[in-house]
Protein backbone atom coordinates (compact mmCIF):
# COMPACT_ATOMS: atom_id res chain seq x y z
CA UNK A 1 -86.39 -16.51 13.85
CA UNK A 2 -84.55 -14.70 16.78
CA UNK A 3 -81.62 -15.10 18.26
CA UNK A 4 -82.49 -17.29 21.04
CA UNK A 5 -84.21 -19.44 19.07
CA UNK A 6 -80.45 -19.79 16.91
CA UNK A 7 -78.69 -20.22 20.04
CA UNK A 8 -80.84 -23.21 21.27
CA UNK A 9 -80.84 -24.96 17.93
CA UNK A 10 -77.04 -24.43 17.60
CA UNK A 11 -76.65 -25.85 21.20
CA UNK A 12 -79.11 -29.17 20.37
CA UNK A 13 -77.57 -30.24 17.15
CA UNK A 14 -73.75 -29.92 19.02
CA UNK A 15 -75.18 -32.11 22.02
CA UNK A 16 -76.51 -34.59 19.09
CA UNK A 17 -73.10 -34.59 17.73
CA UNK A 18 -71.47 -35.26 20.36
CA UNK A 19 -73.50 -38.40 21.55
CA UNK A 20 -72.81 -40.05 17.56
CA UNK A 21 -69.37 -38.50 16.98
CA UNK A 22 -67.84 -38.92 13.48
CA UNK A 23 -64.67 -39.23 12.44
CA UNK A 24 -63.26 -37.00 10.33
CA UNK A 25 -60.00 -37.56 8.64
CA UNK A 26 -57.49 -35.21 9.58
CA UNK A 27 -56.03 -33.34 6.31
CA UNK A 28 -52.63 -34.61 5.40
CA UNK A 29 -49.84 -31.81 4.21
CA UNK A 30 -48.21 -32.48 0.77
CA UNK A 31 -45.74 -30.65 1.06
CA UNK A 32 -44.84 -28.53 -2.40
CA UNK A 33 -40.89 -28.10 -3.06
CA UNK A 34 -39.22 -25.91 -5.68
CA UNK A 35 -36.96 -28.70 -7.40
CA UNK A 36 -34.24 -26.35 -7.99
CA UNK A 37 -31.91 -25.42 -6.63
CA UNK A 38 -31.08 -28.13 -4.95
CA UNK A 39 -29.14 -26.86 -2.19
CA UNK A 40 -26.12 -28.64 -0.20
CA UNK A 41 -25.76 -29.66 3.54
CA UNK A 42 -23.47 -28.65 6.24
CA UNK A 43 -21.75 -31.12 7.97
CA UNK A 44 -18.61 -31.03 9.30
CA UNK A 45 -15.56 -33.34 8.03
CA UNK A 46 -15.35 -36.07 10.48
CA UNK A 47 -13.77 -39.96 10.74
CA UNK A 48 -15.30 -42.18 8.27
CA UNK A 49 -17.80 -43.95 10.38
CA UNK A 50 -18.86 -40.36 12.79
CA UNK A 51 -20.75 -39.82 9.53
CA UNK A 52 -23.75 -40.81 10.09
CA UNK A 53 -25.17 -44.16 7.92
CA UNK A 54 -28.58 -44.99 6.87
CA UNK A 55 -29.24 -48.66 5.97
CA UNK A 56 -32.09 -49.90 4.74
CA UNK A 57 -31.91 -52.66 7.17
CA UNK A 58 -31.84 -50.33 10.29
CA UNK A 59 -28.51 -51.02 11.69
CA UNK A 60 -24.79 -52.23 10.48
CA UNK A 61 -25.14 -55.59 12.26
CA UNK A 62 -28.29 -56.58 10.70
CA UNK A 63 -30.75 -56.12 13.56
CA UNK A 64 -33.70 -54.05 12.50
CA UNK A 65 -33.80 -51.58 15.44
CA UNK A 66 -34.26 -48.08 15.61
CA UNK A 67 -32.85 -46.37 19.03
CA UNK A 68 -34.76 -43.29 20.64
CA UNK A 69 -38.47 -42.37 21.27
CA UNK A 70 -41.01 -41.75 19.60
CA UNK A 71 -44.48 -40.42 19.22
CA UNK A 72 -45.36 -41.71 15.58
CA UNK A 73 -48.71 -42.41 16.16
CA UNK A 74 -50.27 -39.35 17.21
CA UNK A 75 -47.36 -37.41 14.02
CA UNK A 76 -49.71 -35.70 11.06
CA UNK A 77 -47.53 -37.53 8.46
CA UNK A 78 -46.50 -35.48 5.45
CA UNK A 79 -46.54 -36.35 1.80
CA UNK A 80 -43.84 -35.36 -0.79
CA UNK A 81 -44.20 -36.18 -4.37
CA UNK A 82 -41.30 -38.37 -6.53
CA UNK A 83 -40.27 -38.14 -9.90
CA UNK A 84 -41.24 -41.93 -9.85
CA UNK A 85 -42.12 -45.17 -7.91
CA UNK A 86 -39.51 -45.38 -4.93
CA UNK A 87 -38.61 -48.95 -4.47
CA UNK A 88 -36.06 -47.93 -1.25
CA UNK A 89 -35.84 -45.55 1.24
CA UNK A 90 -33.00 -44.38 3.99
CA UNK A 91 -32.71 -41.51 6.32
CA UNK A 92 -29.72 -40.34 8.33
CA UNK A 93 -30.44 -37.90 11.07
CA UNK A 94 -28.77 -34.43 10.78
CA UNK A 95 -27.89 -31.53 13.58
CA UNK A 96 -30.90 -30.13 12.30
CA UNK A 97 -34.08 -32.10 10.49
CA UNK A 98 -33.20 -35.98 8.81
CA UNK A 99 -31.86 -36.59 5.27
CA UNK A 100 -33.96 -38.78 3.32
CA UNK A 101 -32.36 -40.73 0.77
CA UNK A 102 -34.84 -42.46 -2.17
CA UNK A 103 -34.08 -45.04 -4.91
CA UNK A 104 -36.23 -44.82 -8.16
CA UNK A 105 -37.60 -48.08 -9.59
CA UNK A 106 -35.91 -46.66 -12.48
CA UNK A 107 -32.73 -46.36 -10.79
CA UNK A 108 -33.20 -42.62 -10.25
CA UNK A 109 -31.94 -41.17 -7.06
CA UNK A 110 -33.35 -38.34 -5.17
CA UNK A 111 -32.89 -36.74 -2.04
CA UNK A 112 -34.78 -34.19 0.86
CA UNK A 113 -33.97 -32.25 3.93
CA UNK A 114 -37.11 -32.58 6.40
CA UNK A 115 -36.71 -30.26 8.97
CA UNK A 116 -39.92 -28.88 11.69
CA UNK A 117 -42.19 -29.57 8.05
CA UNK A 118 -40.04 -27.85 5.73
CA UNK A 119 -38.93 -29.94 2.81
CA UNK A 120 -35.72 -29.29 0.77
CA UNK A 121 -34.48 -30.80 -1.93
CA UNK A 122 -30.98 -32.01 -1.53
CA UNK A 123 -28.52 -33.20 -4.74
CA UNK A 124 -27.99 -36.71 -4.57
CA UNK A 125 -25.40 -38.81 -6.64
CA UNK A 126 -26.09 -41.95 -9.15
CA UNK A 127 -26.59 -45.24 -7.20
CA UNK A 128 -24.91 -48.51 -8.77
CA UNK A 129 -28.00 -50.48 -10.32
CA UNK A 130 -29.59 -53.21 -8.84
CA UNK A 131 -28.25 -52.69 -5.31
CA UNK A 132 -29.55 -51.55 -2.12
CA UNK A 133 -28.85 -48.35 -0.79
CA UNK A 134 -26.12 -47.46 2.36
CA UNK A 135 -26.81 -43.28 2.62
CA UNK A 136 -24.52 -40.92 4.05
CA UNK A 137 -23.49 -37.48 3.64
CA UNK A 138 -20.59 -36.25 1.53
CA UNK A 139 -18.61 -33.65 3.90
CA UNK A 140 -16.52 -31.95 1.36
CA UNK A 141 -19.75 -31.44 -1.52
CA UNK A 142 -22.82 -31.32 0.87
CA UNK A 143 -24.55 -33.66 -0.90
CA UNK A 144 -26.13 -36.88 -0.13
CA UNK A 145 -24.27 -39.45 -0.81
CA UNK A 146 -25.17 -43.13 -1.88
CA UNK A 147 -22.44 -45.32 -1.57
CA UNK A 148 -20.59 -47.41 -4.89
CA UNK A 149 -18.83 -49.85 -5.04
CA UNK A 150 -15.01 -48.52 -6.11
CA UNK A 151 -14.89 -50.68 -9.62
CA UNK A 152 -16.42 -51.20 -12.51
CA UNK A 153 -17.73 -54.95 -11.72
CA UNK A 154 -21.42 -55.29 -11.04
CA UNK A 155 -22.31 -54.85 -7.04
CA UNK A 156 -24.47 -58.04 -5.82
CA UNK A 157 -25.30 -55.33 -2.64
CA UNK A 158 -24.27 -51.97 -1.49
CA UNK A 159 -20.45 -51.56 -0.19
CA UNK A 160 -20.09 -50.63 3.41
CA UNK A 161 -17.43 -48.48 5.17
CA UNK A 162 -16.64 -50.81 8.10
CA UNK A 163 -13.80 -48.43 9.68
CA UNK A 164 -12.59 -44.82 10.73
CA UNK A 165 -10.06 -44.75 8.23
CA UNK A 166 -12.44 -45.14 5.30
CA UNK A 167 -11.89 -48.43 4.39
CA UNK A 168 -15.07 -50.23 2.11
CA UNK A 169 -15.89 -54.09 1.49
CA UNK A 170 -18.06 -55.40 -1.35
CA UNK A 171 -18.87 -57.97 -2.68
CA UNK A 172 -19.80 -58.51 -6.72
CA UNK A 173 -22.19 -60.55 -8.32
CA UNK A 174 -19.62 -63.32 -8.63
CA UNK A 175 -19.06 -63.81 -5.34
CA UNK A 176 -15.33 -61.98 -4.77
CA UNK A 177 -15.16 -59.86 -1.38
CA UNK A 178 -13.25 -57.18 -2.09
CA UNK A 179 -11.44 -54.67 0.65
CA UNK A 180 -10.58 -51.30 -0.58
CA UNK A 181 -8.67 -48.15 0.64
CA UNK A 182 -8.29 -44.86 -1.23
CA UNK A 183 -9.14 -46.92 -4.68
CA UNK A 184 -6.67 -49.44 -3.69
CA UNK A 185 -7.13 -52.94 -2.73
CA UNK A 186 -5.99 -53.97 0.54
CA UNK A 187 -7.47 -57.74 0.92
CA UNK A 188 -9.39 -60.54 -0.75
CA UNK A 189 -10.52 -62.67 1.41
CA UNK A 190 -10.66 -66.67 0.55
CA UNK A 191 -14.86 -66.92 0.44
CA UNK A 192 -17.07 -66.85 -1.90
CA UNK A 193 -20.28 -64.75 -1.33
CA UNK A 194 -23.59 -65.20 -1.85
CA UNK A 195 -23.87 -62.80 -4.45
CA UNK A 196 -26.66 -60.58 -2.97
CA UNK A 197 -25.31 -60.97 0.17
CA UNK A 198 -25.51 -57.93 2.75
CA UNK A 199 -22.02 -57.32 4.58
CA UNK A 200 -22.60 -56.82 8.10
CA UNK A 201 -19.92 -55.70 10.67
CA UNK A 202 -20.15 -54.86 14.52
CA UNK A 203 -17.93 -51.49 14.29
CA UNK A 204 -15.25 -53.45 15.66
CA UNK A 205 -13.34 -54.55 12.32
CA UNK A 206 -15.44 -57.80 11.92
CA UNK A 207 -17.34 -58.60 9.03
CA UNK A 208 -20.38 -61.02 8.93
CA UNK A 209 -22.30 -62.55 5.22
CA UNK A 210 -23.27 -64.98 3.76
CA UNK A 211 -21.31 -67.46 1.86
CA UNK A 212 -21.20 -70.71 -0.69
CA UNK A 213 -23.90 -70.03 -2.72
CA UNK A 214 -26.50 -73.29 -3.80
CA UNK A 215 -29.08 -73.84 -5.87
CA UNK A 216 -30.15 -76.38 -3.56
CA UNK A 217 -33.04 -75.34 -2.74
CA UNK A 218 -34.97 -73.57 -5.62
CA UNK A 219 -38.15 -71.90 -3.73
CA UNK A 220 -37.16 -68.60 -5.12
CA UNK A 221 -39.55 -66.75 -2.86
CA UNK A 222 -36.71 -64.32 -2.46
CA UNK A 223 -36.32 -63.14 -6.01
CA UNK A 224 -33.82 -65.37 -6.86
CA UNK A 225 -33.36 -69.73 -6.80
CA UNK A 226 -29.68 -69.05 -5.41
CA UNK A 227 -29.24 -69.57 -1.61
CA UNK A 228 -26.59 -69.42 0.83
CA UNK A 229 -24.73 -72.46 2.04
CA UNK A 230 -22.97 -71.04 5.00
CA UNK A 231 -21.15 -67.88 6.29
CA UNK A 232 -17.93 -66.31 7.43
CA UNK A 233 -17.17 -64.22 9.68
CA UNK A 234 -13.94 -61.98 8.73
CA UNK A 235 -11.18 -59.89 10.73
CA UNK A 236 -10.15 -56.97 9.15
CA UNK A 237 -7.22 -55.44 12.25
CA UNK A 238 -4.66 -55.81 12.15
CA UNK A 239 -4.69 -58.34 9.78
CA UNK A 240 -7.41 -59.38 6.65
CA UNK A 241 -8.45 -63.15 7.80
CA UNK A 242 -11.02 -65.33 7.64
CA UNK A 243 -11.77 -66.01 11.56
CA UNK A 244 -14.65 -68.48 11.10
CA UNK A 245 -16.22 -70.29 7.98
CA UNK A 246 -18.99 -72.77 8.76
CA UNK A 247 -21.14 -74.31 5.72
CA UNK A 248 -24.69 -75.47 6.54
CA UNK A 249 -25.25 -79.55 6.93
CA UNK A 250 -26.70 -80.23 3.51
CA UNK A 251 -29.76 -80.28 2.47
CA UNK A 252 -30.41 -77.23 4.08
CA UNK A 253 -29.54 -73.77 3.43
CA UNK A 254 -29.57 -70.24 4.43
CA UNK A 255 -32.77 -68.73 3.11
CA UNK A 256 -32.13 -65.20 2.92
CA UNK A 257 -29.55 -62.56 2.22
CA UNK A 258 -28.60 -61.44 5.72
CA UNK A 259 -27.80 -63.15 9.51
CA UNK A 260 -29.27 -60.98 12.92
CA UNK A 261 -25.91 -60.47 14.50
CA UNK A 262 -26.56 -59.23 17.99
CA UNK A 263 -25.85 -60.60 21.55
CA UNK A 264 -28.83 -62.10 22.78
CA UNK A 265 -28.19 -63.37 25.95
CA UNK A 266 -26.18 -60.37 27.30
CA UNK A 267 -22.93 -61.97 27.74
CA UNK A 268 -20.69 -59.93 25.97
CA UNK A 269 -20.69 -62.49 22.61
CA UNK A 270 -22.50 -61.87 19.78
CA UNK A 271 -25.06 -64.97 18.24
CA UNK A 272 -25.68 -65.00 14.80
CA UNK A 273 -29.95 -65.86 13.74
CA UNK A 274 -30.44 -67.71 10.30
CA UNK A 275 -33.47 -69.12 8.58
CA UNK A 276 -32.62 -72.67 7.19
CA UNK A 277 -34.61 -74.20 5.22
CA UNK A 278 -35.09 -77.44 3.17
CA UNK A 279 -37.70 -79.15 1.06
CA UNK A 280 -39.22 -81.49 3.23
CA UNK A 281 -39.29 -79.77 6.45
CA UNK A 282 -39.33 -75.63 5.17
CA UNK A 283 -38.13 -73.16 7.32
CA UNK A 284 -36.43 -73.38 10.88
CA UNK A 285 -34.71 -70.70 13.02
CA UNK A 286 -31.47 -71.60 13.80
CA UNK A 287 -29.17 -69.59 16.35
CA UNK A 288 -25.51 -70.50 16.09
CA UNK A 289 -21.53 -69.00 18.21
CA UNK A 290 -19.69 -67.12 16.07
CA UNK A 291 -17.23 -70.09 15.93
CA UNK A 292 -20.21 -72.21 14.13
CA UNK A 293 -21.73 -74.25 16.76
CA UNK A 294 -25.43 -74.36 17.18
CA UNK A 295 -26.75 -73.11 20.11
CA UNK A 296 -30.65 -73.89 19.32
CA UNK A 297 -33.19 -74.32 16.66
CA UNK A 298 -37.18 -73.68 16.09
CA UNK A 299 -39.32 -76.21 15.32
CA UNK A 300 -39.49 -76.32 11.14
CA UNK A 301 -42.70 -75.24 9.75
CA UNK A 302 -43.02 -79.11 8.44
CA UNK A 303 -43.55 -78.37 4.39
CA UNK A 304 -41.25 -77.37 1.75
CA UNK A 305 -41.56 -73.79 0.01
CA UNK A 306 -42.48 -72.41 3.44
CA UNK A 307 -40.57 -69.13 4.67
CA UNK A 308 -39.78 -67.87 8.47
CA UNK A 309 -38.40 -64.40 8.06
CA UNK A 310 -36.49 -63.25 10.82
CA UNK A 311 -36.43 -59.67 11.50
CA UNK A 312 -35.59 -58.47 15.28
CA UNK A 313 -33.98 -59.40 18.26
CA UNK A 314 -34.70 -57.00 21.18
CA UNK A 315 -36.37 -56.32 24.65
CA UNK A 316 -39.80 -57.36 23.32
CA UNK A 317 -40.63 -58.97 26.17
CA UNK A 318 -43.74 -58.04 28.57
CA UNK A 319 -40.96 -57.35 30.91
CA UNK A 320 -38.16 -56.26 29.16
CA UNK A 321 -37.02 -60.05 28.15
CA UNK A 322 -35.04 -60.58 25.39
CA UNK A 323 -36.94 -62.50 22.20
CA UNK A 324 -36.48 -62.68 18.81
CA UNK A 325 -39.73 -61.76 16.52
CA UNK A 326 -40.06 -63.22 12.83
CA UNK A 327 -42.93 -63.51 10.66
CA UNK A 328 -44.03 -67.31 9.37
CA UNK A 329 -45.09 -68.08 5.98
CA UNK A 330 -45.30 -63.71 5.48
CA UNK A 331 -46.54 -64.69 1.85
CA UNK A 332 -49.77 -67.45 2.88
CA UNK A 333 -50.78 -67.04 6.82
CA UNK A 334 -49.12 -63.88 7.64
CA UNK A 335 -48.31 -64.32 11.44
CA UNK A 336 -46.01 -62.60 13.23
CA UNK A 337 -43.91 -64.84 15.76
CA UNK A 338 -41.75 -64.12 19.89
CA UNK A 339 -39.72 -66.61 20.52
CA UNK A 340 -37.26 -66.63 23.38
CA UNK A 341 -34.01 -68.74 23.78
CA UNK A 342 -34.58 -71.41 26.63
CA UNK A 343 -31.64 -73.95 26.59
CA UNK A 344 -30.98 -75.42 23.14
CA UNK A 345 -34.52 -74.26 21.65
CA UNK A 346 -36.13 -71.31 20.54
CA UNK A 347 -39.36 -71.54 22.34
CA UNK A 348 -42.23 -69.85 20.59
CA UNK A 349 -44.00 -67.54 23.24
CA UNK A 350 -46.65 -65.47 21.02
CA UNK A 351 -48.24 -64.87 17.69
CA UNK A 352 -50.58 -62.60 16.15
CA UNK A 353 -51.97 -63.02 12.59
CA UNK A 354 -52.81 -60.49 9.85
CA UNK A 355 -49.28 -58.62 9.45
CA UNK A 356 -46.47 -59.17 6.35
CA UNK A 357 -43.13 -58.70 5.87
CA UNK A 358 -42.44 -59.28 2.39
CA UNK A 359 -44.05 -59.78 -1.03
CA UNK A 360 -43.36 -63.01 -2.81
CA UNK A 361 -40.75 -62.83 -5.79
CA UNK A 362 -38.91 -59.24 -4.06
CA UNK A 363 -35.69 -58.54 -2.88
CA UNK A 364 -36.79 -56.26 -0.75
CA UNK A 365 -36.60 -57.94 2.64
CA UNK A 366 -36.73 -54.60 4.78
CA UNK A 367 -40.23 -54.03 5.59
CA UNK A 368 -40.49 -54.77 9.24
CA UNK A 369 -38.22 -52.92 11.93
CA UNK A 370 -38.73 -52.77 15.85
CA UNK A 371 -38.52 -49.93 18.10
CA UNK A 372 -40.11 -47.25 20.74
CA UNK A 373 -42.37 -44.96 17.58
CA UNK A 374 -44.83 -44.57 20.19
CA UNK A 375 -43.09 -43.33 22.77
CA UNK A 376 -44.63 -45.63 25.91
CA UNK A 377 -41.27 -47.53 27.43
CA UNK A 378 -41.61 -50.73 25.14
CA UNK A 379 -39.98 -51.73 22.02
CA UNK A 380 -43.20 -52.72 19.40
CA UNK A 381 -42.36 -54.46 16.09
CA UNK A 382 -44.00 -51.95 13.15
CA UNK A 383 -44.65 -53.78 9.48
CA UNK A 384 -47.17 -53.91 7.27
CA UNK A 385 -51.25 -55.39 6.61
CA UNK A 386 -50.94 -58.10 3.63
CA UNK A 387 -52.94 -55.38 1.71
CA UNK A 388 -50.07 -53.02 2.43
CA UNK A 389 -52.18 -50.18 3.44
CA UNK A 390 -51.46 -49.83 7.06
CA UNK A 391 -48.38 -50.53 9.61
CA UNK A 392 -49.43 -52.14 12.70
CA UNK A 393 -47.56 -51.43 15.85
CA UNK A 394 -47.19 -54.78 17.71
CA UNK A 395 -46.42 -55.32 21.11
CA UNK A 396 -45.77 -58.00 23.48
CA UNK A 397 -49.09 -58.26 26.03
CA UNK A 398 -48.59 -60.59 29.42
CA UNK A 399 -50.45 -63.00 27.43
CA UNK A 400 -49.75 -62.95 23.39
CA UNK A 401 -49.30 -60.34 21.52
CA UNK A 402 -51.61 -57.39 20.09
CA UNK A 403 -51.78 -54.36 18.24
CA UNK A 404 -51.44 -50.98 19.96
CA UNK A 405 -52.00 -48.70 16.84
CA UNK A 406 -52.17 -48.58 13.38
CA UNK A 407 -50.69 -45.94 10.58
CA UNK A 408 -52.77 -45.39 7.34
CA UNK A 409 -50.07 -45.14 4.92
CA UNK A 410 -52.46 -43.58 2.70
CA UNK A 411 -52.08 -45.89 -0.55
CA UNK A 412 -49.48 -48.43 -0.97
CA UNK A 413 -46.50 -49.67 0.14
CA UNK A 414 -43.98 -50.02 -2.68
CA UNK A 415 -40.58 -49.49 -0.81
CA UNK A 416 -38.79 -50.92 2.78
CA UNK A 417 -39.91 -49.32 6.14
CA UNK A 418 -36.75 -46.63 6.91
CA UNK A 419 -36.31 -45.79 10.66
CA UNK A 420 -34.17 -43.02 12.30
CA UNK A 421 -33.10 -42.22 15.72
CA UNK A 422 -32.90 -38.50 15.49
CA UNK A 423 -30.62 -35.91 16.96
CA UNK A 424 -32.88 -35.01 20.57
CA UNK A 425 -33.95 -38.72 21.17
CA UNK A 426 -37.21 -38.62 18.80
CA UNK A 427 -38.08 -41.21 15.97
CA UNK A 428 -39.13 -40.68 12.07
CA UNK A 429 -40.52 -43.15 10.23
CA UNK A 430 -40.73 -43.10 6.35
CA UNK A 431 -41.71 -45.44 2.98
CA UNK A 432 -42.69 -44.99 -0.16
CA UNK A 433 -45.48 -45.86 -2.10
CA UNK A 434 -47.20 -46.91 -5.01
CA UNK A 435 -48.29 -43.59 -6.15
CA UNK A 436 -45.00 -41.97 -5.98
CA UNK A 437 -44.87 -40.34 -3.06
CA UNK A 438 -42.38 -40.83 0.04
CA UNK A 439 -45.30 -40.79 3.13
CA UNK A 440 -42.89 -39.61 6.42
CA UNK A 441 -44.06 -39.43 10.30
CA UNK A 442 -41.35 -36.83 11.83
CA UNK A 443 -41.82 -34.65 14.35
């Protein structure tokens, strides 16, 4: 067979390919790592909060968005094997590359430097058990740093450092808020917490949690029968007070471990989101002042043992509007919820089924987040498939809602979804999963 006769046979079966093209998964990088040395990372010493923080819940006030732009979807992500099942992941971003910070199911912690691919392994202290993770960076031993509480008593969540000079609140399983300086206590506040309560504060000395815990309401869909029965907000300069303390009416309570805290309306105030719920009526969204007062409510789902999980407020909107996006009954239909605030209701505006949030029975309630991964302009709410094998990027259409991508995350989801803004505007995105492995999209 000549030549000719190759070149015309080589040219037919590439015109036949391309009329039925196939896909072809593209290869996906693990990424090998030499476990030791672990090496340490340069930062310079700065104010206690110009560190930078990585929450599991996105931001300090509780709203799950990640600033900057991104271009997640069209990433190769990249693979790097654990020393076990992660069950929480944070990042912080660096001058150069993003510090990953992963919690063990075991309690283990470990720790990498992602930077243009490379992967280095960074030494990482002993986390508290039982808590979720606040990451930083140590500035005087380069390591990464996961943050304890200051005492021996057990930690219901991780402490926070709410100020410049260093100062840390906590809360332990029995409730007590504690406010420490240099090892020393500096205030007690009169609450009690809920004792898995996260502490939320705007970087202006006020703290935000939950309070009064019930068993009120046992649904336990949370991992726990223990709810919250109201919430305080707290002033911390120049004095330790409690500002505002406001218990729910009764029979319903707070059904979750966190408020959004974030001014919706633009007016300079901040509104605090809960999810009440009771046994006859189940969930309902309920917006409240800082002072207490309702501003507006949801309809309630109608049935007991029925969750709403809020996760976002932001400029979801088709054109830029303000709404607030939550997930209904994440653990039986699955449907992911805009509502926007119109007078004294939250009116529900769209809803697309076939995405979770959480798995019945966890603690983990960190596996949605909102943000620009994709890079177009518009803020998209990313979260997972009930199956937990994909993340679906959903955005807000001039009519409903829809899908504009999906992320294979290449087994299962075991772990929250962790978000960073990074140094030159970009976006990473990173989980772990079932298989051990911590699956990152970063440029």
């Amino acid at each position: 067979m000549n030549k000719l006769i190759w070149f015309i046979i080589v040219i037919f079966i590439g015109i036949g390919c391309s009329r039925e093209p196939t896909a072809v998964p593209t290869p996906v990088p693990t990424i090998p790592f030499n476990p030791a040395p672990e090496v340490a990372v340069s930062i310079p010493q700065e104010s206690a909060l110009a560190r930078p923080y990585g929450y599991t819940y996105q931001r300090a006030d509780g709203n799950r968005v990640v600033a900057g732009q991104g271009d997640v979807p069209n990433l190769t992500p990249i693979d790097i094997p654990l020393e076990g099942t992660p069950q929480w992941v944070t990042a912080v971003p660096l001058a150069k590359g993003v510090l990953w910070g992963v919690v063990l199911t075991d309690g283990r912690t470990q720790a990498f430097l992602v930077d243009e691919g490379e992967v280095t392994p960074i030494d990482s202290n002993d986390l508290t058990p039982h808590i979720a993770p606040v990451l930083t960076v140590d500035p005087v031993q380069g390591q990464a740093l996961f943050l304890n509480p200051p005492s021996a008593d057990p930690a219901g969540s991780a402490p926070i450092i709410y100020n410049n000079a260093g100062h840390l609140a906590h809360a332990n399983t029995a409730g007590a808020l504690t406010l420490v300086h240099a090892g020393e206590i500096i205030g007690q506040p009169s609450i009690t917490a809920l004792p898995d309560a996260r502490i939320l504060f705007d970087g202006h000395g006020r703290l935000l949690l939950l309070t009064d815990p019930t068993d009120g309401y046992p649904h336990g869909a949370l991992g726990d029968t223990i709810e919250a029965g109201g919430f305080a907000l707290i002033q911390t300069d120049p004095e330790i007070k409690v500002i505002a303390h406001f218990l729910i009416p009764e029979p319903q309570v707070v059904e979750g471990i966190m408020p959004l805290w974030a001014d919706w309306n633009g007016d300079g105030n901040r509104e605090i989101l809960l999810t009440l719920s009771a046994a006859e009526q189940g969930a309902q969204l309920a917006l409240f002042a800082e002072d207490g007062m309702q501003l507006a409510t949801a309809p309630p789902i109608g049935q007991g043992n029925r969750w709403q999980h809020q996760i976002a407020i932001a400029p979801f909107g088709p054109n830029g509007e303000m709404e607030l996006t939550a997930v209904r009954t994440p653990h039986l239909e699955s449907v992911v919820e805009f509502y926007r605030w119109q007078g004294s209701e939250l009116t529900l505006v769209a809803e697309l089924p076939g995405y979770t949030s959480h798995v019945i029975g966890s603690r983990n309630l960190d596996m949605a987040m909102a943000g620009d991964f994709n890079g177009d302009g518009r803020i998209e709410l990313l979260l997972p498939t009930p199956d937990l094998t994909q993340l679906g990027g959903i955005q807000r259409a001039n009519e409903g809602a829809t899908a504009v991508y999906h992320l294979d995350i290449g087994g299962k989801l075991a772990s929250n979804l962790a978000g960073v803004a990074m140094g030159d505007g970009g976006t990473a995105v990173g989980l772990g999963r079932s298989d051990n492995v911590l699956r990152i999209w970063q440029p």
